[in-house]
Protein backbone atom coordinates (compact mmCIF):
# COMPACT_ATOMS: atom_id res chain seq x y z
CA UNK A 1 34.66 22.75 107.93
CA UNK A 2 34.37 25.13 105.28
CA UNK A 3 33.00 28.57 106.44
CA UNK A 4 30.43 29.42 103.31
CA UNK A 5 29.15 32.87 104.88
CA UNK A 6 32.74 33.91 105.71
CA UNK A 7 33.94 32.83 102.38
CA UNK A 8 31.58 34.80 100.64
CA UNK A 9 31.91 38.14 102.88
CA UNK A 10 35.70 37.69 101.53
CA UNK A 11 34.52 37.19 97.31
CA UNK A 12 32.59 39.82 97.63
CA UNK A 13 34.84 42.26 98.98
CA UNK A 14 37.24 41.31 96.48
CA UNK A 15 35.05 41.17 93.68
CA UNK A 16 34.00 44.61 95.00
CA UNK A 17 37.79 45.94 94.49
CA UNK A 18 37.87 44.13 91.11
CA UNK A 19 34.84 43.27 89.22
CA UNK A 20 36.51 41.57 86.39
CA UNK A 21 38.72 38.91 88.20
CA UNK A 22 37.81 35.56 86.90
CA UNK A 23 38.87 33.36 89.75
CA UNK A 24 36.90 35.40 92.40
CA UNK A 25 34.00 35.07 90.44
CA UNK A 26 34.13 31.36 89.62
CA UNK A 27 34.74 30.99 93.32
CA UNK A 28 31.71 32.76 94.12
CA UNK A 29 29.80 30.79 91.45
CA UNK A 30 31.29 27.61 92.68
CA UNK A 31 29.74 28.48 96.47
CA UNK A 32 26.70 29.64 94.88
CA UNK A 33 26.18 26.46 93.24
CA UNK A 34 27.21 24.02 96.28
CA UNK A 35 24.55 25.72 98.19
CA UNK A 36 22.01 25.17 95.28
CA UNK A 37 21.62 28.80 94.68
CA UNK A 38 21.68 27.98 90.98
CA UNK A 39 20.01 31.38 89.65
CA UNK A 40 22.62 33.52 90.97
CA UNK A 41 25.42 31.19 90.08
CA UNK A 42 24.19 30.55 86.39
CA UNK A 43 24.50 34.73 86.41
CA UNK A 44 28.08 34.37 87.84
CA UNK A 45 29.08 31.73 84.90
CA UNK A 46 27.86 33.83 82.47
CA UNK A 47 30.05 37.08 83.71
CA UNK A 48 32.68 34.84 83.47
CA UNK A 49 32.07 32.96 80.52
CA UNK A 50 31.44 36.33 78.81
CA UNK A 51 34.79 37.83 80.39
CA UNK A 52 36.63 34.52 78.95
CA UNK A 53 34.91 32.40 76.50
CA UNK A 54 38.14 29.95 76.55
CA UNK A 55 37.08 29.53 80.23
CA UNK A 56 36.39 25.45 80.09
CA UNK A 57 35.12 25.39 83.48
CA UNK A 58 32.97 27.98 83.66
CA UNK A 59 31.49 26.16 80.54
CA UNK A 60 31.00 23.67 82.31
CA UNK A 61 28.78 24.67 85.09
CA UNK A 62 27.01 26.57 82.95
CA UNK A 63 26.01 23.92 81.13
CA UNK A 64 24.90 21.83 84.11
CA UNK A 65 22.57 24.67 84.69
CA UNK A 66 21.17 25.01 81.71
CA UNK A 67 20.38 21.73 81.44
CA UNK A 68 18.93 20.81 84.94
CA UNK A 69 16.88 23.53 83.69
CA UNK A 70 15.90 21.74 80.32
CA UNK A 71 17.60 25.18 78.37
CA UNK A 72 19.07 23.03 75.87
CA UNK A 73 19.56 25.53 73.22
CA UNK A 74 21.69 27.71 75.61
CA UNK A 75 23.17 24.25 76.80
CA UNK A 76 23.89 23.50 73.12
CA UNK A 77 25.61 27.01 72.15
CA UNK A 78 27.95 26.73 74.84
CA UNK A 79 28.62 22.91 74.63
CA UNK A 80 29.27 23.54 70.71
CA UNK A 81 31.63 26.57 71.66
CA UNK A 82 33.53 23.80 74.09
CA UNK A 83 33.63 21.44 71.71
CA UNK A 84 35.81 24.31 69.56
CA UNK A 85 38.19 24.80 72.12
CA UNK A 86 39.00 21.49 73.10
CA UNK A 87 38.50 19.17 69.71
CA UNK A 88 40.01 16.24 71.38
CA UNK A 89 37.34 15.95 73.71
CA UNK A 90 34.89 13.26 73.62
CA UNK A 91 32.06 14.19 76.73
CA UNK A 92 31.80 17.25 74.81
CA UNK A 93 31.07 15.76 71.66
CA UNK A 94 28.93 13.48 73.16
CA UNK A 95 27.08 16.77 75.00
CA UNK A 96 26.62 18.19 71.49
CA UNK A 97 25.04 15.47 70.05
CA UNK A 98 22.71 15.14 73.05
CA UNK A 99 21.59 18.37 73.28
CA UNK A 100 21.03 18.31 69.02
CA UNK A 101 18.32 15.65 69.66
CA UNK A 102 16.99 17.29 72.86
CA UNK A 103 16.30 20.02 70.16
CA UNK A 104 15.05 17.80 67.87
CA UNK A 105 17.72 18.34 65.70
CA UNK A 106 19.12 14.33 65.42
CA UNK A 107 20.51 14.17 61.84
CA UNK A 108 23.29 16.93 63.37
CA UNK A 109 23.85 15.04 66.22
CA UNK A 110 25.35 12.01 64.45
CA UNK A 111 28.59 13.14 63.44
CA UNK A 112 29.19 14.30 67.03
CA UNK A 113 28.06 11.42 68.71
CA UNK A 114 30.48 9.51 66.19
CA UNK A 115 33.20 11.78 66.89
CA UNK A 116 32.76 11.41 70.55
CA UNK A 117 32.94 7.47 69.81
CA UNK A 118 36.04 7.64 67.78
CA UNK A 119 37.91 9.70 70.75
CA UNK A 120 36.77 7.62 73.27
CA UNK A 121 35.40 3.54 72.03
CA UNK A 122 34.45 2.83 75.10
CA UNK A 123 31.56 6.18 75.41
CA UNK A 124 28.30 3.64 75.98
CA UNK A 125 26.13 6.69 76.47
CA UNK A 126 27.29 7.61 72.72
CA UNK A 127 26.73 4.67 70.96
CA UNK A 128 22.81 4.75 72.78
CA UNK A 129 22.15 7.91 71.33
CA UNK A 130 23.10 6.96 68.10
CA UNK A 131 21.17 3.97 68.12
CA UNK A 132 18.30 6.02 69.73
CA UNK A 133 18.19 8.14 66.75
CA UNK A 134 18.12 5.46 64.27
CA UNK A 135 15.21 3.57 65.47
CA UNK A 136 13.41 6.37 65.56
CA UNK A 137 14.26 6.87 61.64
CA UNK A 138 12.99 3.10 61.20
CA UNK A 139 16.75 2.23 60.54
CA UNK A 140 16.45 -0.74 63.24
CA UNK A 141 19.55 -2.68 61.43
CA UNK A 142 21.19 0.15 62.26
CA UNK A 143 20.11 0.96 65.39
CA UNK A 144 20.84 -2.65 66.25
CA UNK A 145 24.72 -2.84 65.45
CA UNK A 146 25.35 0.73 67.53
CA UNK A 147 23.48 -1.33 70.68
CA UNK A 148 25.50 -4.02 70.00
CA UNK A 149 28.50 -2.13 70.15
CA UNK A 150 27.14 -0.59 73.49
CA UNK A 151 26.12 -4.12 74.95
CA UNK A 152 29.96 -5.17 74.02
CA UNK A 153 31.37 -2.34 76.62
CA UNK A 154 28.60 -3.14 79.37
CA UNK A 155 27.64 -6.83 78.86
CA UNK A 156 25.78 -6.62 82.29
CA UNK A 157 23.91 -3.56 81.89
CA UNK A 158 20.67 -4.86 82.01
CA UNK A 159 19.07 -1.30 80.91
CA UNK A 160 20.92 -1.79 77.44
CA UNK A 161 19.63 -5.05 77.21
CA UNK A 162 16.05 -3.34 77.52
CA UNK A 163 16.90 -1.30 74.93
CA UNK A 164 17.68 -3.73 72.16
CA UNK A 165 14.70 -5.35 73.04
CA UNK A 166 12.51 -2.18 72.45
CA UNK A 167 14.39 -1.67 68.75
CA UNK A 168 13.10 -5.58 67.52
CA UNK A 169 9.92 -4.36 69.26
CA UNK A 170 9.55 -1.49 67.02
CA UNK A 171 9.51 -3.39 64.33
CA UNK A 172 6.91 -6.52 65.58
CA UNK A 173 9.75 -8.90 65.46
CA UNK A 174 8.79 -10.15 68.97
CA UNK A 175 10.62 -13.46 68.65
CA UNK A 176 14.23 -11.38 68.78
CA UNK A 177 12.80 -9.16 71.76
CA UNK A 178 12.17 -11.97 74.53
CA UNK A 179 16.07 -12.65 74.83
CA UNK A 180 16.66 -9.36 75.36
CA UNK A 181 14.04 -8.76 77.92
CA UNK A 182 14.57 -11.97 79.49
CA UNK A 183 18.16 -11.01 80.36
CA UNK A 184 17.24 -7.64 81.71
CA UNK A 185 15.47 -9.32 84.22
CA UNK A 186 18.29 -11.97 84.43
CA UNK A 187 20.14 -9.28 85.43
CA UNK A 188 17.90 -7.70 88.09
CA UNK A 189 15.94 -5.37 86.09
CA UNK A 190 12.94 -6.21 88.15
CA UNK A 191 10.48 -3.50 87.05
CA UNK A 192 7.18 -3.09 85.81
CA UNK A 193 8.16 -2.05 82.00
CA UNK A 194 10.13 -5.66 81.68
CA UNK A 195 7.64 -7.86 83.11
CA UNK A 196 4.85 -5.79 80.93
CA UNK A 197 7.31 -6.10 77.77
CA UNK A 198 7.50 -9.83 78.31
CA UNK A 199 4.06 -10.71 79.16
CA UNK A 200 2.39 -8.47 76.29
CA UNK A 201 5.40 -10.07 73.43
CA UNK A 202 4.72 -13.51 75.10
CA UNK A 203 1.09 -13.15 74.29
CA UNK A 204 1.46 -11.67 70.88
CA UNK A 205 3.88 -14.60 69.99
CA UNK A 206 1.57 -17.15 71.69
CA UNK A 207 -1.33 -16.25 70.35
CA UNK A 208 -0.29 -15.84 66.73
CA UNK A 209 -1.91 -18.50 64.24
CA UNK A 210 -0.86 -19.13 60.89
CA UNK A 211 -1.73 -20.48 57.78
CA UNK A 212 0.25 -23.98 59.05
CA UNK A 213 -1.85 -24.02 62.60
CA UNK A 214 -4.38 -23.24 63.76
CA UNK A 215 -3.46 -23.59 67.32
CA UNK A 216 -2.25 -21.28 70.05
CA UNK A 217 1.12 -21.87 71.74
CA UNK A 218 0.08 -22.65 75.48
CA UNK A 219 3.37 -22.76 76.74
CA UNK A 220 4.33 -19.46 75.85
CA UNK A 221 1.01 -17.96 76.54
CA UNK A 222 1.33 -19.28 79.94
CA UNK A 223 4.51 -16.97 80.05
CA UNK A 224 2.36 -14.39 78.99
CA UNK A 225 0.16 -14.88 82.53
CA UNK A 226 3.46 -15.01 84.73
CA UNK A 227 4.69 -11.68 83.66
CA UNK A 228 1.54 -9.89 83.27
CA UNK A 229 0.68 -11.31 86.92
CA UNK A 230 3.70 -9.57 87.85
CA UNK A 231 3.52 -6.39 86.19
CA UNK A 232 -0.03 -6.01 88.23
CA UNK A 233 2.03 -6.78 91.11
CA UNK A 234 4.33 -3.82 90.29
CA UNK A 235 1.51 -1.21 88.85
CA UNK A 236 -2.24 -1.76 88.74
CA UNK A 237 -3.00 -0.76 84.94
CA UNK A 238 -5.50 -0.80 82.39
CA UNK A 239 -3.26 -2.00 79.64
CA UNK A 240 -1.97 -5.37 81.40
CA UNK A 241 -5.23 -5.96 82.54
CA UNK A 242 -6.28 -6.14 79.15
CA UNK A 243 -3.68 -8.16 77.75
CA UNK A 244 -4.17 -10.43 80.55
CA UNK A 245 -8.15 -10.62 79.36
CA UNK A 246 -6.67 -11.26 75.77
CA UNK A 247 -4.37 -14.03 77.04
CA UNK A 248 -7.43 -15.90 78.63
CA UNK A 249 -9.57 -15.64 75.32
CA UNK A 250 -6.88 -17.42 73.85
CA UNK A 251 -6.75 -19.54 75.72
CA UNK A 252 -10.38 -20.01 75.20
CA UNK A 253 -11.29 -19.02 79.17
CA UNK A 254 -13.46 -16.78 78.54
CA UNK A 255 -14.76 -16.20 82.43
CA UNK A 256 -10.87 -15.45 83.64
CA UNK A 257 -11.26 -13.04 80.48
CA UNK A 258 -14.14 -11.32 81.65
CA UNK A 259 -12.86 -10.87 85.20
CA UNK A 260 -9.53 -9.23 83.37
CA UNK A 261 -11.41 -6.86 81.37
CA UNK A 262 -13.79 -5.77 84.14
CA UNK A 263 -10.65 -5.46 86.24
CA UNK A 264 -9.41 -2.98 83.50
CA UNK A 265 -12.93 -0.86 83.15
CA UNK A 266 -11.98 -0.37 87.51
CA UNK A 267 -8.61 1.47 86.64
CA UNK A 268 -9.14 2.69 83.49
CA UNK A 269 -8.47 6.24 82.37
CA UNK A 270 -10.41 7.95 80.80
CA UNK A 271 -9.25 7.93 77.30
CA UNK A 272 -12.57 6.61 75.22
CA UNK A 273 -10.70 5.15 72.32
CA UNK A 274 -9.16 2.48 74.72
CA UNK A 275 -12.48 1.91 76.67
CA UNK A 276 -13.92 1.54 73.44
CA UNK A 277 -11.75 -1.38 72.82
CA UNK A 278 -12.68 -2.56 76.21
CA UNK A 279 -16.03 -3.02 75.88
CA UNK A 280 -15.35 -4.77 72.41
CA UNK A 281 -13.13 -7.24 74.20
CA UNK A 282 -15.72 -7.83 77.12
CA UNK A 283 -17.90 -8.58 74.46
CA UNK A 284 -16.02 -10.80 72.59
CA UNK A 285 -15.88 -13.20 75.88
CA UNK A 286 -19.36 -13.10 76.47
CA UNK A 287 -20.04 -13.97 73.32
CA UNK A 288 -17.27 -17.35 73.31
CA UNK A 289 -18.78 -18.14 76.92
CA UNK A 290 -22.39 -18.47 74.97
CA UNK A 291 -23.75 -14.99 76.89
CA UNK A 292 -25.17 -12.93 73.78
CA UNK A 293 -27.70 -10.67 75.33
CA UNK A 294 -24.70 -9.91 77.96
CA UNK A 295 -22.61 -9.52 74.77
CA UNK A 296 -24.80 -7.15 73.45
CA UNK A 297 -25.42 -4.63 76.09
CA UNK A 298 -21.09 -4.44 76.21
CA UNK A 299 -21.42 -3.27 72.63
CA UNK A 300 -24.68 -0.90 73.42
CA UNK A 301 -22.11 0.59 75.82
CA UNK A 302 -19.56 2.06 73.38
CA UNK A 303 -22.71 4.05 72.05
CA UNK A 304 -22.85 5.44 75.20
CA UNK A 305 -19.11 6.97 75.12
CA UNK A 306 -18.28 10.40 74.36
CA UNK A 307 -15.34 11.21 72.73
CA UNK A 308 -12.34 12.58 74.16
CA UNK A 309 -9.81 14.92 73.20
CA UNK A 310 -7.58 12.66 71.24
CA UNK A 311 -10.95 11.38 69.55
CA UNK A 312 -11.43 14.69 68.22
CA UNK A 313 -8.10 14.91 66.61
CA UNK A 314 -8.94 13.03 64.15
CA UNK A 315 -12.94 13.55 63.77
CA UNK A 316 -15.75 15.39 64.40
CA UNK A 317 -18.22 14.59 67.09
CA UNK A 318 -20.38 13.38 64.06
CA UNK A 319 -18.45 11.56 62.43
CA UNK A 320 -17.28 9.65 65.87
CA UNK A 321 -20.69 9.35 66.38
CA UNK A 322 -21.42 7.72 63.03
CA UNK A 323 -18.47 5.67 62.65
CA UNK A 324 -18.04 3.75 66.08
CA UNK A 325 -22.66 3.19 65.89
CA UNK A 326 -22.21 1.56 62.66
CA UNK A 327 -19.62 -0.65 63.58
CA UNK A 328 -21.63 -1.50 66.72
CA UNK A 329 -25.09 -2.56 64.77
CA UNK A 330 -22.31 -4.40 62.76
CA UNK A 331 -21.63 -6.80 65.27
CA UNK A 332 -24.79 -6.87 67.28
CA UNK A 333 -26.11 -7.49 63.74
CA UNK A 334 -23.98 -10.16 63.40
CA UNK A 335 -25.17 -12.10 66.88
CA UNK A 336 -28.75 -11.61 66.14
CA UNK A 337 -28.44 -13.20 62.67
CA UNK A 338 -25.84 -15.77 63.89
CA UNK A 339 -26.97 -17.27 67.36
CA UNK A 340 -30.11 -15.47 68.53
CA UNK A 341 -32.05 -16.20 65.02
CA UNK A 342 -33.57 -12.70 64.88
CA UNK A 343 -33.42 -12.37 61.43
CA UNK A 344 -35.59 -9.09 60.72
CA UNK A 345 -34.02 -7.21 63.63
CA UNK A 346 -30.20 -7.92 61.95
CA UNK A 347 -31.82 -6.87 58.84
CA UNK A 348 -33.21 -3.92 60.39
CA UNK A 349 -29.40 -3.10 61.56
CA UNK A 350 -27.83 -3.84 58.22
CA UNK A 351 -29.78 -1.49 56.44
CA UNK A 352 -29.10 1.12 58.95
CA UNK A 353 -25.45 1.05 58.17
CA UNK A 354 -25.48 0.79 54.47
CA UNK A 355 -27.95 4.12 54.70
CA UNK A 356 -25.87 5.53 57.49
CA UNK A 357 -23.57 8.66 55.83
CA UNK A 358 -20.76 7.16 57.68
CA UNK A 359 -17.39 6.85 57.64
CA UNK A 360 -16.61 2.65 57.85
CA UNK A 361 -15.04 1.21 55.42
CA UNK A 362 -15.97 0.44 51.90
CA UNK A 363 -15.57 -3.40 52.40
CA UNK A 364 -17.69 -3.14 55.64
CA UNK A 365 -20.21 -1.91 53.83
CA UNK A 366 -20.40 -4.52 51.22
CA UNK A 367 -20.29 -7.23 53.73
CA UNK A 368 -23.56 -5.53 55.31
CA UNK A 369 -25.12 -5.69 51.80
CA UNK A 370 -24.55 -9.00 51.00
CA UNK A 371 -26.12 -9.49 54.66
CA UNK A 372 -29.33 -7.80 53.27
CA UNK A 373 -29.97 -9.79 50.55
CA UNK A 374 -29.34 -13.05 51.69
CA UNK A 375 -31.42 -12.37 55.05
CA UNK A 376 -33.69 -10.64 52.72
CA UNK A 377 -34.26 -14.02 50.61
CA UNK A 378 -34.16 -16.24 53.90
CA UNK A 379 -37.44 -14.17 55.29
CA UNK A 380 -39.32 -13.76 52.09
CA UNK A 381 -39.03 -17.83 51.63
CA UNK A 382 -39.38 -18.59 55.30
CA UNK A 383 -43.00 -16.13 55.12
CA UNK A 384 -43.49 -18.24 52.01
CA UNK A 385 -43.47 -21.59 53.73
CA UNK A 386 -45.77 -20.29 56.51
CA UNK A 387 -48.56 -19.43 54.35
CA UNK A 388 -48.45 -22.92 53.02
């Protein structure tokens, strides 16, 4: 057994006789950083990487510290100095190029992370950063044949097969994720982000209608159920709970709906933008299950919300305010005029939003004009006919 205290009792004697011996000191680091003293040994590695910069393993730990400390511009400088000494290296190449994006400096990563590659074909990690990088320029095609050439090395990592799915979902081309998803969890990667990826892409693929049908795809919105059923299983959360509620609508079951979104209101966060769309969505069942009065007290509700932090990003409390009301008396406009014949009071709301110094769109606006003068025509006939 190795005798730590002892050991050190002897380093430091030494190191006492001669300050500037190299191997005492990396011996002492080396102790220092077994027994997770890292501080202390992070200031041994630097004596020594400052007595000998051509000192490789000394770089090394060093740069283990640094980065278990998330110092990845001091991991970076040394990696890069490394990389100088030893050119045919590939790890350090490949360290280069991941500390470069840690500093969110990617473009100068690339030729490392290729370099690394073209030492060493087989570096997965390398061709993952690369493609990394790319999809996060929008260069999917790109990113695509770099994950490719990663999936080729590891054809059972599962976690690469994640990956590719999450570059076709960048780009909405749901169709090409669902492979790659499904054989994650072929493979065993039996976690909430893959069945929530393959529920929420199984919805937005089953619920799409074009201009050749009108009809939703049951089958795969089924799917949609099974893995957002799991992912509940896995993590109670707001999101799946309301692409579960979206999957019913489709589905045109508008009560299961309902039950999702309320489930979603229980665990929500706090983040008003998404309760906002909440309360639109709980409306929008009520409304297909015939419930308007119910429908409009979920829309009175977003008037109630205050904005939140990310809200005020991007407006003022005013304009918040302004902008989510309007859009409100928009649709609650909408239900009086369209199933609970009240006329003047959708009038009423119309009028409020084309007067309103709001920020909705121009083409909402118009539609709420065209709303006033046809109910406008509509009541002034209908009075007509009663005084006859």
């Amino acid at each position: 057994m190795y005798r730590y205290n002892d050991a050190l009792s002897h380093i430091y004697n030494s190191i006492s006789i001669d300050s500037t011996n190299t191997d005492y000191l990396m011996e002492l680091g080396r102790i220092l950083y077994q027994r997770g003293n890292l501080n202390l040994a992070d200031s041994v590695f630097t004596s020594v990487f400052n007595l000998d910069s051509t000192n490789l393993s000394a770089g090394i730990y060093l740069t283990r510290l640094k980065i278990k400390s998330e110092k990845f511009t001091d991991a970076l400088d040394i990696y890069l100095k490394l990389a100088d000494l030893d050119t045919l290296n590939s790890y350090f190449n490949k360290q280069v190029g991941f500390c470069f994006i840690k500093v969110g400096k990617s473009n100068k990563a690339i030729p490392y992370l290729e370099r690394a590659i073209e030492l060493d074909s087989s570096d997965v990690q390398s061709y993952e950063y690369i493609s990394l990088i790319y999809t996060a320029k929008n260069l999917q095609d790109t990113a695509i044949y770099y994950m490719q050439k990663a999936i080729a090395q590891e054809p059972e990592n599962s976690k690469l097969y994640f990956q590719m799915a999450e570059i076709h979902d960048s780009r909405r081309h749901y169709y090409q994720a669902i492979p790659f998803y499904t054989k994650a969890w072929e493979l065993g990667l039996h976690n909430y982000e893959t069945a929530a990826q393959l529920g929420a892409d199984y919805f937005e693929i089953g619920s799409l209608r074009t201009p050749q049908s009108s009809l939703v795809d049951t089958v795969k919105l089924d799917k949609a159920i099974e893995f957002l059923s799991i992912a509940l299983e896995l993590e109670k959360n707001n999101g799946i709970y309301s692409y579960l509620g979206r999957t019913y609508m489709a589905l045109g079951q508008p009560d299961k709906a309902l039950n999702a979104f309320n489930r979603a209101l229980m665990v929500m966060k706090p983040e008003p933008l998404i309760i906002i769309q909440l309360y639109s969505d709980i409306a929008d069942a009520y409304e297909a299950n015939g419930e308007y009065e119910k429908a409009i007290e979920s829309w009175l509700e977003i008037k109630e919300i205050e904005p939140g932090p990310n809200s005020l990003q991007f407006y003022t409390r005013e304009k918040f305010f302004l902008l989510y009301h309007s859009r409100v008396d928009m649709q609650i406009a909408r239900i009086y005029e369209t199933y609970l014949d009240k006329k003047e009071k959708a009038l009423k709301l119309y009028e409020q939003i084309v007067e309103a110094n709001s920020d909705i769109s121009t083409g909402e606006k118009y539609y709420a004009q065209q709303r006033i003068d046809v109910l406008k025509e509509e009541l002034f006939f209908e009075k007509g006919v009663t005084k006859k």
